[in-house]
Protein backbone atom coordinates (compact mmCIF):
# COMPACT_ATOMS: atom_id res chain seq x y z
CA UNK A 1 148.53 106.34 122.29
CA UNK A 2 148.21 109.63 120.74
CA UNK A 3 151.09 111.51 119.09
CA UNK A 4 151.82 112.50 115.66
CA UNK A 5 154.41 112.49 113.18
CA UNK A 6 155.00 115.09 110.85
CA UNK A 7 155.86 113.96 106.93
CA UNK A 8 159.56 115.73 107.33
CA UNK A 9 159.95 113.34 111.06
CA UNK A 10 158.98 110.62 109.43
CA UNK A 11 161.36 110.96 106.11
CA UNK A 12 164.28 111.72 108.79
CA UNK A 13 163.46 108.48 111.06
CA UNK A 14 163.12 106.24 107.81
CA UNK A 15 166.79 108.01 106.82
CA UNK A 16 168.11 106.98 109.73
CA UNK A 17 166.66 103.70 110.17
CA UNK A 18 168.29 102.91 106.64
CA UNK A 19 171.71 104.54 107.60
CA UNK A 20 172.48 102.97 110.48
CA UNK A 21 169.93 99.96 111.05
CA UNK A 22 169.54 96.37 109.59
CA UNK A 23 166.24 95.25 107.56
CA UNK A 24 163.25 95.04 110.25
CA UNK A 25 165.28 97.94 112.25
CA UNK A 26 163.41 100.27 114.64
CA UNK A 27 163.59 103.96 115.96
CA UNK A 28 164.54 103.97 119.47
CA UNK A 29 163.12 107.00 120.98
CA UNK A 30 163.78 107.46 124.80
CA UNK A 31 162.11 110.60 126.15
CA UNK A 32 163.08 112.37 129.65
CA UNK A 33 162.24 115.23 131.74
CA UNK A 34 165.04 117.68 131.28
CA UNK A 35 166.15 120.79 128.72
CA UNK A 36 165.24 124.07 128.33
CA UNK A 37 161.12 123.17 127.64
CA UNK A 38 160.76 120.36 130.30
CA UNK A 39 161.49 117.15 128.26
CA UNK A 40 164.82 115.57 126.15
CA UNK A 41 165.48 112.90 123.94
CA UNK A 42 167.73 110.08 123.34
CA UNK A 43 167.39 108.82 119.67
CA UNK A 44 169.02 105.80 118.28
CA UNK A 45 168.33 103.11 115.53
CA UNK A 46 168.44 99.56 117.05
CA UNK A 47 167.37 95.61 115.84
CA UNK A 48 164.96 95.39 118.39
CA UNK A 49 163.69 96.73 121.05
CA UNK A 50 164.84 96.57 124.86
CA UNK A 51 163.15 94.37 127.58
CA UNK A 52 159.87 96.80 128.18
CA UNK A 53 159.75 98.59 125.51
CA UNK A 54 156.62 98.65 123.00
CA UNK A 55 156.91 98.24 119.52
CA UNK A 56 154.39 101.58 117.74
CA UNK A 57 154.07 100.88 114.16
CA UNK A 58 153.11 104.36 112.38
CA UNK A 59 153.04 104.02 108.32
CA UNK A 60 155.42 101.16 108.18
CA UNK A 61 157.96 102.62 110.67
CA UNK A 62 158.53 100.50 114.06
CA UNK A 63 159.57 102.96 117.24
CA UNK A 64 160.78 101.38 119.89
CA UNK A 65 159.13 103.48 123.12
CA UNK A 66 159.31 102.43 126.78
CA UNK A 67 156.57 103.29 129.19
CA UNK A 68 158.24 106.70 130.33
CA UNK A 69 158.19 107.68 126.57
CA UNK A 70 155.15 106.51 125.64
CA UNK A 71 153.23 109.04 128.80
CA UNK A 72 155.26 112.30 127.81
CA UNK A 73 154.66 111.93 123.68
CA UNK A 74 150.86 112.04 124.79
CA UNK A 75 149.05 114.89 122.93
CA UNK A 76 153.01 115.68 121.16
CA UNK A 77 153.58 116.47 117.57
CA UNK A 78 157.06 115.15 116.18
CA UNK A 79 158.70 117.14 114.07
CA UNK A 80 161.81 118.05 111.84
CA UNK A 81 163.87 121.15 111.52
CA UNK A 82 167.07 121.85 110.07
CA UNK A 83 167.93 125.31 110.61
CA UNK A 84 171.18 127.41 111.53
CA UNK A 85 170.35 126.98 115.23
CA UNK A 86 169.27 123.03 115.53
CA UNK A 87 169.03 120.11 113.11
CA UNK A 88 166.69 117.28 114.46
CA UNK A 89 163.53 116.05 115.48
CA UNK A 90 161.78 118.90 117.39
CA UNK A 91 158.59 117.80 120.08
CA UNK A 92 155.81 120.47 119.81
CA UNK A 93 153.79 119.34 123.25
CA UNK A 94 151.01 121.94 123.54
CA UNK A 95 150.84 121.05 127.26
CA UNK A 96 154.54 122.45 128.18
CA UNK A 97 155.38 125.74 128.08
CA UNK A 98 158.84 126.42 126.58
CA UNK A 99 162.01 128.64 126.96
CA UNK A 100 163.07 129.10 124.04
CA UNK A 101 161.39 128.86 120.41
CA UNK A 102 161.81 124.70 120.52
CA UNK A 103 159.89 122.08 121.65
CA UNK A 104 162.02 119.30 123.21
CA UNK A 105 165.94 119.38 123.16
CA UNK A 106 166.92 115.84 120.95
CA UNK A 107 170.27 114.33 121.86
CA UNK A 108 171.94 111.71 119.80
């Protein structure tokens, strides 16, 4: 599978995976076709993964990515941002071409 993570992503997953998750914890990332650029995402940090999902180990971090996910992150570059207008990971896909000036909308 071929996605990457950008330094600022990663620092925010391993924040969060400290924050809210137990030692061993993964980053359960759920993506969906939806929002303003064609795809949205369901974050959360979790034990272990769900029946179907694949554990993706990328510099120590486990994500937690079903088979849905693990399609639409093809070619995607995971980002941060923290600006006035959106804190969050941001999905740069340069297959899909978007709205606005995001990549992917992220719920929590």
């Amino acid at each position: 599978m071929s996605f990457e993570i950008t330094p600022a992503a990663e620092r925010f997953i391993r924040l969060m995976i400290r924050a809210d998750g137990a030692q061993g914890s993964g980053f359960r990332l759920s993506v969906t076709p939806g929002g303003c650029s064609g795809l949205a995402a369901n974050i959360s940090v979790k034990n272990q993964p769900a029946p179907g999902e694949s554990v993706i180990e990328r510099n120590g971090v486990k994500l937690f990515l079903n088979a849905e996910t693990r399609i639409l992150l093809e070619g995607v570059t995971i980002d941060f941002a923290d600006t006035a207008s959106q804190t969050g990971l941001v999905f740069h896909d340069p297959k899909q071409k978007a709205c606005g000036s995001h990549g992917l909308d992220t719920l929590q």
